[in-house]
Protein backbone atom coordinates (compact mmCIF):
# COMPACT_ATOMS: atom_id res chain seq x y z
CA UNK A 1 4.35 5.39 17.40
CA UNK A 2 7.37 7.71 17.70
CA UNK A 3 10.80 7.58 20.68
CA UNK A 4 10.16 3.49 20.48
CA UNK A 5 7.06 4.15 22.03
CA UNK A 6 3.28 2.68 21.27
CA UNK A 7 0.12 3.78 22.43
CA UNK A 8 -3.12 2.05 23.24
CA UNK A 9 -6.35 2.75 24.41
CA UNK A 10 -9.25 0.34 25.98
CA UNK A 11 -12.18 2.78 26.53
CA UNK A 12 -12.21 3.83 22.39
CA UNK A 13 -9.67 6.97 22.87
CA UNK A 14 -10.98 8.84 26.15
CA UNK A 15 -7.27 8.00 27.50
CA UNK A 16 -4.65 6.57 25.93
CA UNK A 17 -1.45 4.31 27.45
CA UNK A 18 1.97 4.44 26.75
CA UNK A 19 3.50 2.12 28.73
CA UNK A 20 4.29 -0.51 25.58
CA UNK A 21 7.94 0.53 24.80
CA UNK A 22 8.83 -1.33 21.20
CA UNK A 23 12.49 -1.70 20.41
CA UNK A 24 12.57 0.82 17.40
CA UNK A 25 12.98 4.48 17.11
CA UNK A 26 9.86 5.17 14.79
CA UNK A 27 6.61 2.86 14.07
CA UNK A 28 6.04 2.97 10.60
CA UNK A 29 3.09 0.71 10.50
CA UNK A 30 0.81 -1.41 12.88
CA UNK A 31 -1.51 -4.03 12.54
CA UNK A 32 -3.22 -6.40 14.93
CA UNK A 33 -4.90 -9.76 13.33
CA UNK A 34 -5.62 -13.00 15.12
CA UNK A 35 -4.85 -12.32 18.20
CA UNK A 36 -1.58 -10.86 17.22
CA UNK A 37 -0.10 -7.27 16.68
CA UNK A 38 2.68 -6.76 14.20
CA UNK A 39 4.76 -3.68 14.52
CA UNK A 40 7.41 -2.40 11.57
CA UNK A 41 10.08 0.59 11.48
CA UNK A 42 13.30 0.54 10.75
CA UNK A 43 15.30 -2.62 9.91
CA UNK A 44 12.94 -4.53 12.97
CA UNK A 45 9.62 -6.28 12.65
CA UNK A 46 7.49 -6.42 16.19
CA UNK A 47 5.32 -9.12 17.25
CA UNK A 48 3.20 -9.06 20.97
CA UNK A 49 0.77 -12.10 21.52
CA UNK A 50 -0.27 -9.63 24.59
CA UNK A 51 -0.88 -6.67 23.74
CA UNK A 52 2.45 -4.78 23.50
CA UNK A 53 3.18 -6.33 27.16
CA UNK A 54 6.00 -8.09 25.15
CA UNK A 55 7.82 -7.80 21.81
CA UNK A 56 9.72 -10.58 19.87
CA UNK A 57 11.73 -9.21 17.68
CA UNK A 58 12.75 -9.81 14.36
CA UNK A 59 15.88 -8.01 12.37
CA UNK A 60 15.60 -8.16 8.78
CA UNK A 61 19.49 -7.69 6.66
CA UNK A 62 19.35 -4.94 4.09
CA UNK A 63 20.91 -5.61 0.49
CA UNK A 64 21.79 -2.03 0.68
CA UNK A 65 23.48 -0.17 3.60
CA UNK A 66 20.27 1.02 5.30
CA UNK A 67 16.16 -0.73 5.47
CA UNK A 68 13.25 0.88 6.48
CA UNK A 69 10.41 -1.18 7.18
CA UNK A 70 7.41 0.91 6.56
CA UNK A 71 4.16 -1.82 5.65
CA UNK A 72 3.02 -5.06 6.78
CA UNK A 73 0.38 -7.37 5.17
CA UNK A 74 -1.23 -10.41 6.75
CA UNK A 75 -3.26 -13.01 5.12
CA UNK A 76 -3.51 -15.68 8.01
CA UNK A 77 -1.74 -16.43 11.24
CA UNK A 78 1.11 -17.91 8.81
CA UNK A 79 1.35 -15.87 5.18
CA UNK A 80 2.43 -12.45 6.15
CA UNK A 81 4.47 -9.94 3.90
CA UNK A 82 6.50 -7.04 5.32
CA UNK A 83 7.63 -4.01 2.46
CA UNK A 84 11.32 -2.17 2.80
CA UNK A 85 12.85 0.76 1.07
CA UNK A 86 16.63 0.73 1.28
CA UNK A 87 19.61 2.71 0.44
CA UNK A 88 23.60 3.34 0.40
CA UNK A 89 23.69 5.78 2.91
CA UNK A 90 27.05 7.00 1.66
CA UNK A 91 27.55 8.18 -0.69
CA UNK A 92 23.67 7.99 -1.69
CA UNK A 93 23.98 5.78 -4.70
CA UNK A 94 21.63 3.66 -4.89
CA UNK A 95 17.74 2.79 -3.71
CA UNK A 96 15.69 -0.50 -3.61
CA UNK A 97 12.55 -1.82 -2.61
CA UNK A 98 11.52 -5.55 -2.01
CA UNK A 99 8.67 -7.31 -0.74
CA UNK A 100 9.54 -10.40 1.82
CA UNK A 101 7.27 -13.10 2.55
CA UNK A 102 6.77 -15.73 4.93
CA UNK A 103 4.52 -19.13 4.78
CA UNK A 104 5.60 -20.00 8.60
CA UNK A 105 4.19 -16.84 10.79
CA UNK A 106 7.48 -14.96 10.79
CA UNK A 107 9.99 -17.73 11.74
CA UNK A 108 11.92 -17.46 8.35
CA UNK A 109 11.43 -14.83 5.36
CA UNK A 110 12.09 -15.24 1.42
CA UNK A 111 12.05 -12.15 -1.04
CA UNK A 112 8.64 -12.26 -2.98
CA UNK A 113 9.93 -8.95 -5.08
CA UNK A 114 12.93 -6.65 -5.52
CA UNK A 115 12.97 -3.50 -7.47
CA UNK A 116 16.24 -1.24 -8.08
CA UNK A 117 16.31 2.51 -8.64
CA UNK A 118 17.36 5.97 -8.47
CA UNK A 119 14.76 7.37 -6.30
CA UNK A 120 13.80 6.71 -2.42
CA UNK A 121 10.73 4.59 -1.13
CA UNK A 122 10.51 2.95 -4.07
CA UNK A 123 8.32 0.74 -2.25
CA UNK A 124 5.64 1.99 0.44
CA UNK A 125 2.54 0.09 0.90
CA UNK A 126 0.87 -3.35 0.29
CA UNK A 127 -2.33 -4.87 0.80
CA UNK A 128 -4.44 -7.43 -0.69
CA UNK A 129 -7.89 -8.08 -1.51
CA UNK A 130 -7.90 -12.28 -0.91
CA UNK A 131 -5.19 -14.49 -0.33
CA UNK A 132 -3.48 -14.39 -3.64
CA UNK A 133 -4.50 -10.89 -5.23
CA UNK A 134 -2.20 -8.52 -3.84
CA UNK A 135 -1.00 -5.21 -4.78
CA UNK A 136 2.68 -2.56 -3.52
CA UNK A 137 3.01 0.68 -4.55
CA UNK A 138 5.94 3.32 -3.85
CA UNK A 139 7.75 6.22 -5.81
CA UNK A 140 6.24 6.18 -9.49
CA UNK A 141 5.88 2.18 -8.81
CA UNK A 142 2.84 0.00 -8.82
CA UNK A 143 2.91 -3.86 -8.86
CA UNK A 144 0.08 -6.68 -8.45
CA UNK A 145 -0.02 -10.10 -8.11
CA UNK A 146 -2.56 -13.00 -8.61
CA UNK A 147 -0.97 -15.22 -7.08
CA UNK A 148 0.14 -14.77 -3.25
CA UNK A 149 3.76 -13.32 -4.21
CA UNK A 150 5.06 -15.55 -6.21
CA UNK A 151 5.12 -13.42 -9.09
CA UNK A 152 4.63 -10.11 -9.44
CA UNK A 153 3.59 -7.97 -12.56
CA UNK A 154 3.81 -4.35 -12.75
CA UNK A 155 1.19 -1.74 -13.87
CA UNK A 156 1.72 -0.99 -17.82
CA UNK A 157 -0.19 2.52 -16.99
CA UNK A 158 2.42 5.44 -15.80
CA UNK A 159 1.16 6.15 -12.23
CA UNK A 160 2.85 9.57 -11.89
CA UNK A 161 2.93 9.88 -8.06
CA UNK A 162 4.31 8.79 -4.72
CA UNK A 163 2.25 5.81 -3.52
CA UNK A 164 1.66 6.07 0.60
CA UNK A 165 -1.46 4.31 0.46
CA UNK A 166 -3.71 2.14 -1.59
CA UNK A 167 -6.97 0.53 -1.81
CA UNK A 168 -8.56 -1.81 -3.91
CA UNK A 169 -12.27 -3.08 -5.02
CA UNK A 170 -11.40 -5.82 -6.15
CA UNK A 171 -9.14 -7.21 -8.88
CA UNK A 172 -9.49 -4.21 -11.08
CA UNK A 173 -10.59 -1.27 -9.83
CA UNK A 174 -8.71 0.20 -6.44
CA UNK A 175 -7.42 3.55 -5.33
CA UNK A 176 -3.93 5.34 -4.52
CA UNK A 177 -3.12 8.24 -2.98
CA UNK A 178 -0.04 10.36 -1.74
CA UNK A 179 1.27 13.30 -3.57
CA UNK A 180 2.69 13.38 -7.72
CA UNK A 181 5.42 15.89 -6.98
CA UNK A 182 4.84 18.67 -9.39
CA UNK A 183 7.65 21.12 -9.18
CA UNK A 184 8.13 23.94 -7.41
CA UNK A 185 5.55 21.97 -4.70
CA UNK A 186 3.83 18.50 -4.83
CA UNK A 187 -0.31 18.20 -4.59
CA UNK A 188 -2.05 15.37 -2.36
CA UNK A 189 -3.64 13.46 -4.61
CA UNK A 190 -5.91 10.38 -5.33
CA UNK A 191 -5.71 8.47 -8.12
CA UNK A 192 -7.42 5.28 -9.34
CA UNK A 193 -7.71 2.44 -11.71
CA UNK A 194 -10.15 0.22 -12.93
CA UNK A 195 -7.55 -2.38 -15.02
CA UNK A 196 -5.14 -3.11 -12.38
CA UNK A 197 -2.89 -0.26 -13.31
CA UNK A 198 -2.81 -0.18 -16.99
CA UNK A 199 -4.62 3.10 -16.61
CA UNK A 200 -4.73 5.90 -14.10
CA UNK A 201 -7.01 8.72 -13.79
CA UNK A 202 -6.97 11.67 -11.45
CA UNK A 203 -10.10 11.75 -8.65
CA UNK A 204 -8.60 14.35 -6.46
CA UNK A 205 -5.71 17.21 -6.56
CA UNK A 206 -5.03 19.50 -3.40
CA UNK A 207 -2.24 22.03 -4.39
CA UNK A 208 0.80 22.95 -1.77
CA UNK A 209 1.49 26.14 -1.60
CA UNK A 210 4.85 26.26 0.31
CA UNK A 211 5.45 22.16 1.22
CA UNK A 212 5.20 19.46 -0.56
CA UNK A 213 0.87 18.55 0.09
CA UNK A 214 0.76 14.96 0.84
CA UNK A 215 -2.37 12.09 1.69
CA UNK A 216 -1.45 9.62 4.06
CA UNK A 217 -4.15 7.26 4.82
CA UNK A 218 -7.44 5.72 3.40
CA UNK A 219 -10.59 3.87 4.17
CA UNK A 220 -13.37 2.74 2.78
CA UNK A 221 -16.80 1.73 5.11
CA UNK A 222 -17.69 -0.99 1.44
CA UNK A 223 -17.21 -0.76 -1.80
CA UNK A 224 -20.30 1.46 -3.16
């Protein structure tokens, strides 16, 4: 979604709708589980029970200047975990990621993991493979947990690149991708591990030639 606006289609993309007008400038991710859909962008999370008829709206409070909600996880109708990147806006001092969590299905939030740093999007993406193996990834950041958030341990192995998406397997063995930022111009890359990060090896490397080159998004149909 872009202009506070999201789009949906009910005949598999012949025609699409645009008539669900969300309450924040851009969508950074969108997910739709149990009958629910869950929105994110900037300091707002999104939540329509029809649709995107309707939006209830929650407003997260940085612990820097600016948020940017840019990933959404959920495990059941009432575990769900939202990922920020944040910053001083001015002057540009300072960068942080966290993870929130909440055990209630959005009513109240708790921080599950907060990382500080010189760099932006520190965190990016988060998934999980059961309902206490989880994994977030960001800027030269990787972190996994074994159980559900409560703690979270980070990858030993130097990861090397920007994390926009990830995938894994199973407990060991999962997928990242993005771009490692190799001066004068970043490749799109794909990287994986097969010890939860204490290693990472290089699958795929697509030079830039004038931009940065960048991966954004990945699926797998199983796990052959």
């Amino acid at each position: 979604g872009a202009l506070n606006k999201i789009y949906r289609t009910s005949n598999f993309g012949t025609s699409w709708d645009s008539s669900s007008v969300a309450p924040v400038w851009k969508v950074e991710d969108l997910v739709h589980k149990d009958g629910s859909t869950w929105a994110c962008g900037r300091n707002i999370l999104l939540r329509s029970t029809n649709i995107g008829e309707n939006w209830i709206t929650t407003t997260f409070v940085p612990i820097l200047q600016q948020m940017n909600l840019s990933s959404i996880y959920i495990i059941d109708s009432l575990r769900i975990f939202v990922v920020s990147y944040e910053w001083n806006s001015y002057p540009l001092t300072g960068w942080a990621g966290r993870v929130q969590k909440s055990t209630d299905g959005g009513s109240s939030w708790t921080n599950s993991l907060i990382i500080y740093g010189s760099s932006s999007r520190l965190l990016n993406k988060i998934s999980f493979i059961d309902s206490n193996s989880g994994f977030v990834g960001g800027y030269n950041s990787f972190f996994y947990t074994t159980n559900a958030g409560a703690n979270w341990t980070e990858g030993s192995g130097a990861i090397n690149m920007e994390v926009e998406n990830l995938h894994f397997l199973d407990a060991e063995t999962g997928y990242c991708i993005g771009n490692d930022y190799i001066p004068p111009v970043g490749n799109a890359c794909v990287k994986y591990t097969t010890n939860h990060g204490s290693n990472w090896n290089n699958q795929l490397s697509i030079g830039g030639q004038i931009y940065t080159s960048q991966f954004n998004g990945v699926y797998f149909a199983n796990n052959l």
